[in-house]
N, C-alpha and C. Protein backbone atom coordinates (compact mmCIF):
# COMPACT_ATOMS: atom_id res chain seq x y z
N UNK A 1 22.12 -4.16 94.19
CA UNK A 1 21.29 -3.11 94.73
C UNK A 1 19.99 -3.71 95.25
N UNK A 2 19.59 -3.08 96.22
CA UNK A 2 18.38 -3.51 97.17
C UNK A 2 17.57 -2.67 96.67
N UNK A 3 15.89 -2.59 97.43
CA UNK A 3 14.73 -2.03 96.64
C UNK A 3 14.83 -1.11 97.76
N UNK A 4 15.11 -1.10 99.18
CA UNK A 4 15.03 0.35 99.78
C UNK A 4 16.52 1.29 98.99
N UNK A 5 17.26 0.97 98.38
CA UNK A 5 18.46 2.29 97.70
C UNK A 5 17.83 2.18 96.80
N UNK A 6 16.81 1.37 95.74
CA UNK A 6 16.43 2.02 94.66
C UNK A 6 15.06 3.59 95.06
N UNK A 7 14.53 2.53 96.03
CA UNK A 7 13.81 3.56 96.44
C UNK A 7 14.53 5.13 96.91
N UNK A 8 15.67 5.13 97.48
CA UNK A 8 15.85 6.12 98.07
C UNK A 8 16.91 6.98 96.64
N UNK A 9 17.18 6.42 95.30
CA UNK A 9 17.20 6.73 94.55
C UNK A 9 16.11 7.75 94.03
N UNK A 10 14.81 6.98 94.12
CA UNK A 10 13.58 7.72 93.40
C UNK A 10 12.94 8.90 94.06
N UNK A 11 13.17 8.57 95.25
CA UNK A 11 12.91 9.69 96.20
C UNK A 11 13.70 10.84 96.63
N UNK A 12 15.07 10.25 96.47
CA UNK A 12 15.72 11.67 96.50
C UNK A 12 15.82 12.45 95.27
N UNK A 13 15.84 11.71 94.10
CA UNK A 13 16.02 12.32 92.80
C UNK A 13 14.86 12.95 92.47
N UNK A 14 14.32 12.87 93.00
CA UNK A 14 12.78 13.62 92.28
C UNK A 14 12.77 14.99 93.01
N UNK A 15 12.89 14.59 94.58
CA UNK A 15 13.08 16.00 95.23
C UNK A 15 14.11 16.79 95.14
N UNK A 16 15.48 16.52 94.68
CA UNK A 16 16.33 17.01 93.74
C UNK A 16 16.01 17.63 92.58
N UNK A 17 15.07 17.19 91.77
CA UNK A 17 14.91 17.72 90.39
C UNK A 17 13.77 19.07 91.08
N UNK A 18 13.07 18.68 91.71
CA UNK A 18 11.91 19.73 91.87
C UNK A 18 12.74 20.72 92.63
N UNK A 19 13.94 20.60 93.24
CA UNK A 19 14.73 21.60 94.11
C UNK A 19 15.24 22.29 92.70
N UNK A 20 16.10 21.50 91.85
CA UNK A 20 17.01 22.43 91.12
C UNK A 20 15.84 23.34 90.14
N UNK A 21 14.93 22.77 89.41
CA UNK A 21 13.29 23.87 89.20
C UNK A 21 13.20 25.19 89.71
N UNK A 22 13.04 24.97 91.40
CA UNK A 22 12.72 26.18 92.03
C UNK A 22 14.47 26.91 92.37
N UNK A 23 14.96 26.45 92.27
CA UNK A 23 16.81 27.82 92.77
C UNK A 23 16.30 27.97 91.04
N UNK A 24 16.46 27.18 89.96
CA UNK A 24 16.48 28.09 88.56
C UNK A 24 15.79 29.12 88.54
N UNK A 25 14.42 28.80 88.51
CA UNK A 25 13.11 30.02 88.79
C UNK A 25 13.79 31.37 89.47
N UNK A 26 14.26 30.87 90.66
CA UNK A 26 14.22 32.08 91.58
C UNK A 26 15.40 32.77 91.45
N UNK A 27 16.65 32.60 90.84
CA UNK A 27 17.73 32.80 90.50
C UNK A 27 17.49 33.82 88.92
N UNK A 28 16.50 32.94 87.94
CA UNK A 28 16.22 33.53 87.00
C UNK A 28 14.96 34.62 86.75
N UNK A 29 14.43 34.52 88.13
CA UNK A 29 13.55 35.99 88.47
C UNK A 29 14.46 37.26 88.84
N UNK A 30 15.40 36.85 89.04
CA UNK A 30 16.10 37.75 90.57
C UNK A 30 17.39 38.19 89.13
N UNK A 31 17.78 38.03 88.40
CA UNK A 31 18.57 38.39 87.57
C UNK A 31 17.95 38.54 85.83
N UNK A 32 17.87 39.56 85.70
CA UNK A 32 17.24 40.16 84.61
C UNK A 32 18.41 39.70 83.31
N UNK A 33 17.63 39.26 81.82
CA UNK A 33 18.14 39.55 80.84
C UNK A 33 18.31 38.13 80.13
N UNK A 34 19.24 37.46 79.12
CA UNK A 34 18.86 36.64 78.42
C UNK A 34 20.19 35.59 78.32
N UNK A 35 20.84 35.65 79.68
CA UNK A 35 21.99 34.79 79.97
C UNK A 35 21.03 34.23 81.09
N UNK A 36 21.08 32.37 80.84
CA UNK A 36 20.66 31.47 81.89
C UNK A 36 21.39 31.22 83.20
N UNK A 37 21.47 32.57 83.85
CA UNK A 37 22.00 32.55 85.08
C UNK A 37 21.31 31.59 86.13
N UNK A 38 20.22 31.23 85.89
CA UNK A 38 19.96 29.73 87.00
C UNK A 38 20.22 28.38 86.60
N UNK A 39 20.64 28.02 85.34
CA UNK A 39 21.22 26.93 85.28
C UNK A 39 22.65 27.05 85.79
N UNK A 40 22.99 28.34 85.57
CA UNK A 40 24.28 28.31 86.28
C UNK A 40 24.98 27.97 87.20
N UNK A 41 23.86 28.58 87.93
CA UNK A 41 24.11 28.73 89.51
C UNK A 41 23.51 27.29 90.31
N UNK A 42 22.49 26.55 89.77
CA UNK A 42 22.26 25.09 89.81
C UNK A 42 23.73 23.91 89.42
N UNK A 43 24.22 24.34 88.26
CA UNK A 43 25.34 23.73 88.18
C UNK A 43 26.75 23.84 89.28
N UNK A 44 26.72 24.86 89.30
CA UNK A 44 28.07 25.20 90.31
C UNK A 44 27.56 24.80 91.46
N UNK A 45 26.54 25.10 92.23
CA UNK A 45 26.32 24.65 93.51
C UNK A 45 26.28 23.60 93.52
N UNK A 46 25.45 22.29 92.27
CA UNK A 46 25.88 20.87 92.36
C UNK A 46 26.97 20.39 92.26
N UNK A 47 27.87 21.34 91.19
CA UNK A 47 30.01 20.77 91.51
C UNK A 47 30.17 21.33 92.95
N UNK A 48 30.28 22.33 93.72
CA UNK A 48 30.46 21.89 94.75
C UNK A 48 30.08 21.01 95.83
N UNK A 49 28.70 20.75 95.87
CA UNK A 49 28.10 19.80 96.46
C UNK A 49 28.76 18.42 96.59
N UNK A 50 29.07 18.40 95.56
CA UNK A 50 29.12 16.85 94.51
C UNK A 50 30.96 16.40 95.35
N UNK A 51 31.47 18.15 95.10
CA UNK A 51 32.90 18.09 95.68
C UNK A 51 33.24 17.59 97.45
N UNK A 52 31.94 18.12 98.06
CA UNK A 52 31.43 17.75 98.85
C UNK A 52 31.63 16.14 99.47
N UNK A 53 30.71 15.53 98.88
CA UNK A 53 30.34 14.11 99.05
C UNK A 53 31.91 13.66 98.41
N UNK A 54 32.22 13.91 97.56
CA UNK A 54 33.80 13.23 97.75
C UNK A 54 34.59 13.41 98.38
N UNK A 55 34.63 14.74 98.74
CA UNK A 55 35.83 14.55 99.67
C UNK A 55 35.48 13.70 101.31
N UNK A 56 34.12 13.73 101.49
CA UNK A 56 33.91 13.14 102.66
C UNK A 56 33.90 11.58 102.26
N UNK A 57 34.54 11.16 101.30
CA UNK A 57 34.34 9.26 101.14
C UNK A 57 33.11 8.75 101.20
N UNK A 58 32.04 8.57 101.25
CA UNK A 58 31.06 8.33 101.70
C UNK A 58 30.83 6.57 100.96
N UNK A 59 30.36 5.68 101.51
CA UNK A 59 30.27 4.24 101.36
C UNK A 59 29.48 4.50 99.84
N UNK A 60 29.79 3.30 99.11
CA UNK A 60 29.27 2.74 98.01
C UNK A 60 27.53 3.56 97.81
N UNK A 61 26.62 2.54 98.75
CA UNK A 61 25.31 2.84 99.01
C UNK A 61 25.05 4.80 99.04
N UNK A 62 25.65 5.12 100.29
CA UNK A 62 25.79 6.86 100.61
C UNK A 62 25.88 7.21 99.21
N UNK A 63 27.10 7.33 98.61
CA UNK A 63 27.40 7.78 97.39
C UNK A 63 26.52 7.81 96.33
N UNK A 64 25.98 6.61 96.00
CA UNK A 64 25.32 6.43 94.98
C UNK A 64 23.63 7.24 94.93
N UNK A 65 23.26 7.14 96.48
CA UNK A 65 22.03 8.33 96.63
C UNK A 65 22.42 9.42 96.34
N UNK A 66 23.51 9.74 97.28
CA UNK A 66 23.72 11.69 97.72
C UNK A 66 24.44 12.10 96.06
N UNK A 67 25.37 11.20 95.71
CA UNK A 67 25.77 11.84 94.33
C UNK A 67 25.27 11.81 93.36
N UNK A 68 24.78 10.46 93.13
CA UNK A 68 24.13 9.86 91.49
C UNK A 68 22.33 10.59 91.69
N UNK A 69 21.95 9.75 92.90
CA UNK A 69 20.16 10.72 92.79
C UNK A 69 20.13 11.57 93.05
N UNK A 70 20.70 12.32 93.85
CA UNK A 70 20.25 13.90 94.44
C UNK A 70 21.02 14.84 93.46
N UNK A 71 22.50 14.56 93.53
CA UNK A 71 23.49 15.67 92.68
C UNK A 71 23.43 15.20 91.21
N UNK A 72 22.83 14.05 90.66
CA UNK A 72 22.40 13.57 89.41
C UNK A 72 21.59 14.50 88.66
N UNK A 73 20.19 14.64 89.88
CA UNK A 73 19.04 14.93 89.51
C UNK A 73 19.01 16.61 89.73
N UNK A 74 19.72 17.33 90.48
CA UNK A 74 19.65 18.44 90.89
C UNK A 74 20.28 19.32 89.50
N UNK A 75 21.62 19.22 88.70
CA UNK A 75 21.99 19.93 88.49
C UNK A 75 21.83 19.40 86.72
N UNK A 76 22.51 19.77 85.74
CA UNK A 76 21.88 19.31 84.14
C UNK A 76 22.61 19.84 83.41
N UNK A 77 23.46 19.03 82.36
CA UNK A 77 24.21 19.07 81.24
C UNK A 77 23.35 19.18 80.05
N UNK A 78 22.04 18.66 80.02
CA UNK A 78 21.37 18.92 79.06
C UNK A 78 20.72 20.32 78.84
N UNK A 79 20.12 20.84 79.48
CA UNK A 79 20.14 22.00 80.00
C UNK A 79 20.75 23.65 79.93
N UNK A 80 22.06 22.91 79.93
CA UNK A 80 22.98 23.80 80.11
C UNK A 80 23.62 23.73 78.23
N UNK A 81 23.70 23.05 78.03
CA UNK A 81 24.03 23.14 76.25
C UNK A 81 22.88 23.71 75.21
N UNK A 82 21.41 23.25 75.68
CA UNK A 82 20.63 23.84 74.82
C UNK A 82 20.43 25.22 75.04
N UNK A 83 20.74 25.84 75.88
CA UNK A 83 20.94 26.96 76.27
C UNK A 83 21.59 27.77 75.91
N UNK A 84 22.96 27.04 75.77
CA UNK A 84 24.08 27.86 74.89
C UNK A 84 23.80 27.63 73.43
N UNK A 85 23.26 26.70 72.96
CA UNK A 85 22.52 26.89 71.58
C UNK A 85 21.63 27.95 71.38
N UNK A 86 20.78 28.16 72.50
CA UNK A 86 20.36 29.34 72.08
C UNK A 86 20.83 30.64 71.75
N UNK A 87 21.70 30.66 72.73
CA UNK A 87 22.38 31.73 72.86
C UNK A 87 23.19 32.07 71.38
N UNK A 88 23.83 31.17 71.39
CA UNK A 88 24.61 31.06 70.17
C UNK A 88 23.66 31.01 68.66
N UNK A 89 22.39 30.95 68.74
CA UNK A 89 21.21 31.29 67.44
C UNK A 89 20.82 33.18 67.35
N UNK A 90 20.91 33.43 68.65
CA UNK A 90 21.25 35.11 68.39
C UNK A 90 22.18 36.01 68.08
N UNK A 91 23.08 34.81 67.68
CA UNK A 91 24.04 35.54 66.82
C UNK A 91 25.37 36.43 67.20
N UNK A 92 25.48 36.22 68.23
CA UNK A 92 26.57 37.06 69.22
C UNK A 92 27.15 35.63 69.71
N UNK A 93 28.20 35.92 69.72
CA UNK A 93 30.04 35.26 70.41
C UNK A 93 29.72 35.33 71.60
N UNK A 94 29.68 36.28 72.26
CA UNK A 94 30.51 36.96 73.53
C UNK A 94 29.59 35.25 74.67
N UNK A 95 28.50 35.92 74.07
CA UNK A 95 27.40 34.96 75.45
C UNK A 95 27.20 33.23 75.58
N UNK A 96 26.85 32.92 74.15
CA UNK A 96 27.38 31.44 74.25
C UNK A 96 29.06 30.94 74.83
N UNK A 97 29.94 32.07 74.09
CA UNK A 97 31.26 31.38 74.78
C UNK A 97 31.20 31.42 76.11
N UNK A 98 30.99 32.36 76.43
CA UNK A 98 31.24 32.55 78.55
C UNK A 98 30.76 31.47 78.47
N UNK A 99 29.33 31.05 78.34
CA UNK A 99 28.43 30.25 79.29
C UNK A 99 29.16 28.71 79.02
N UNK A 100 30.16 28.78 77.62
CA UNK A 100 30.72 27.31 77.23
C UNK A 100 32.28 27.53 78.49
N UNK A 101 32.85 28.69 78.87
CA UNK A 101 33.84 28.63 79.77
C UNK A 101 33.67 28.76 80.84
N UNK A 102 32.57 29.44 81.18
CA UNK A 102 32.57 30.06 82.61
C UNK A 102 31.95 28.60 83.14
N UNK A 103 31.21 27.93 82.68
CA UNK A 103 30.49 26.81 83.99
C UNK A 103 31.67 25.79 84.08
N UNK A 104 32.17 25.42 83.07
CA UNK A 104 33.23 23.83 83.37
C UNK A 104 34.36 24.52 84.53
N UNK A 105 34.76 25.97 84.08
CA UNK A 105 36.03 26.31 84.84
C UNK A 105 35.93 26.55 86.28
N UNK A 106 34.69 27.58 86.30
CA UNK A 106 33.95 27.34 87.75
C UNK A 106 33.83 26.40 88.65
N UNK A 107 33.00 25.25 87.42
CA UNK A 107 32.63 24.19 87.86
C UNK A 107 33.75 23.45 88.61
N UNK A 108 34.80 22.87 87.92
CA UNK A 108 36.02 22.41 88.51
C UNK A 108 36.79 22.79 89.71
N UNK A 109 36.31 24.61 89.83
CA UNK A 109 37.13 24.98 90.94
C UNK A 109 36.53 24.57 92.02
N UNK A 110 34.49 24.84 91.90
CA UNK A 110 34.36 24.82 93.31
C UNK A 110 34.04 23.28 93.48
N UNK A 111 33.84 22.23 92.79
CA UNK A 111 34.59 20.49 92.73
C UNK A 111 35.28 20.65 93.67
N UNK A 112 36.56 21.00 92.90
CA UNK A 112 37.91 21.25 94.20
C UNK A 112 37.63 21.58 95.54
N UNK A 113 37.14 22.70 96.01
CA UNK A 113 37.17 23.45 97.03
C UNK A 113 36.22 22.56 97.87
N UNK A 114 35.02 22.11 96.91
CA UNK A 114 34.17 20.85 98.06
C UNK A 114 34.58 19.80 98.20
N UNK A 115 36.00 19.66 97.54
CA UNK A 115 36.42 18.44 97.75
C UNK A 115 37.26 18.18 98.87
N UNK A 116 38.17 19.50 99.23
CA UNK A 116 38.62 20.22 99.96
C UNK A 116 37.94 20.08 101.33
N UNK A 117 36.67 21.07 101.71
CA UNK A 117 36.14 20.70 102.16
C UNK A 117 35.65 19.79 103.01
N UNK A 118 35.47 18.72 102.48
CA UNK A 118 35.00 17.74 102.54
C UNK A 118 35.46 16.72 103.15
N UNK A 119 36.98 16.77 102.46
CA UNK A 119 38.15 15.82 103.33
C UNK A 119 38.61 16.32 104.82
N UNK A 120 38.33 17.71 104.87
CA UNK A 120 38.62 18.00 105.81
C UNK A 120 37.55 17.70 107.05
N UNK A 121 36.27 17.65 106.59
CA UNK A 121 35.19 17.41 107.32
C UNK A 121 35.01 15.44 108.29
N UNK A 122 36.00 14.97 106.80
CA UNK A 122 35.81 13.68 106.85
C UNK A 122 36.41 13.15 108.56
């Protein structure tokens, strides 16, 4: 690795992280109540994204920005579990489970569909 892809590592990942910040915010203004519907919706849009950049092949270098810094930094597994810990400390089933099924299954489909996508774009 060279110092302009590390750079363009640091630079896209940062503006990635400050992107996925503001869709959470505004996702979690715009939907009332105590399910983390903007990590959600940060996650799924980064599996498709992500489905995206694969299906279009993109070179070693490409890849490693657009997927690892940008779709790295944009979307969050950490995030998304302490969350369902919370959820799951108030004492109700129903809401931690969705949020433990609904993102991977989602997640995978729209993967697929940008992967889909993607190849077709290629």
């Amino acid at each position: 690795m060279n110092a302009p892809l590390w750079i363009g590592v640091a630079a896209f990942g940062g503006v990635a992280a400050t992107l996925r910040f503001l869709v959470d915010g505004a996702v979690s203004r715009r939907i009332d109540g105590g399910f983390p519907w903007g990590t959600l919706a940060v996650n799924l849009s980064g599996a498709f994204v992500l489905g995206i950049l694969t299906g279009l092949a993109l070179s070693d270098p490409a890849a490693l920005v657009a997927g690892t810094a940008v779709v790295g930094s944009y979307t969050t597994f950490s995030t998304w579990m302490l969350e369902t810990q919370r959820l799951a400390e108030e004492g109700e089933v129903a809401p931690p489970a969705a949020n433990l099924l609904i993102s991977p299954a989602l997640g995978m489909a729209l993967a697929a569909a940008g992967w889909a996508l993607g190849s077709v774009l290629a």
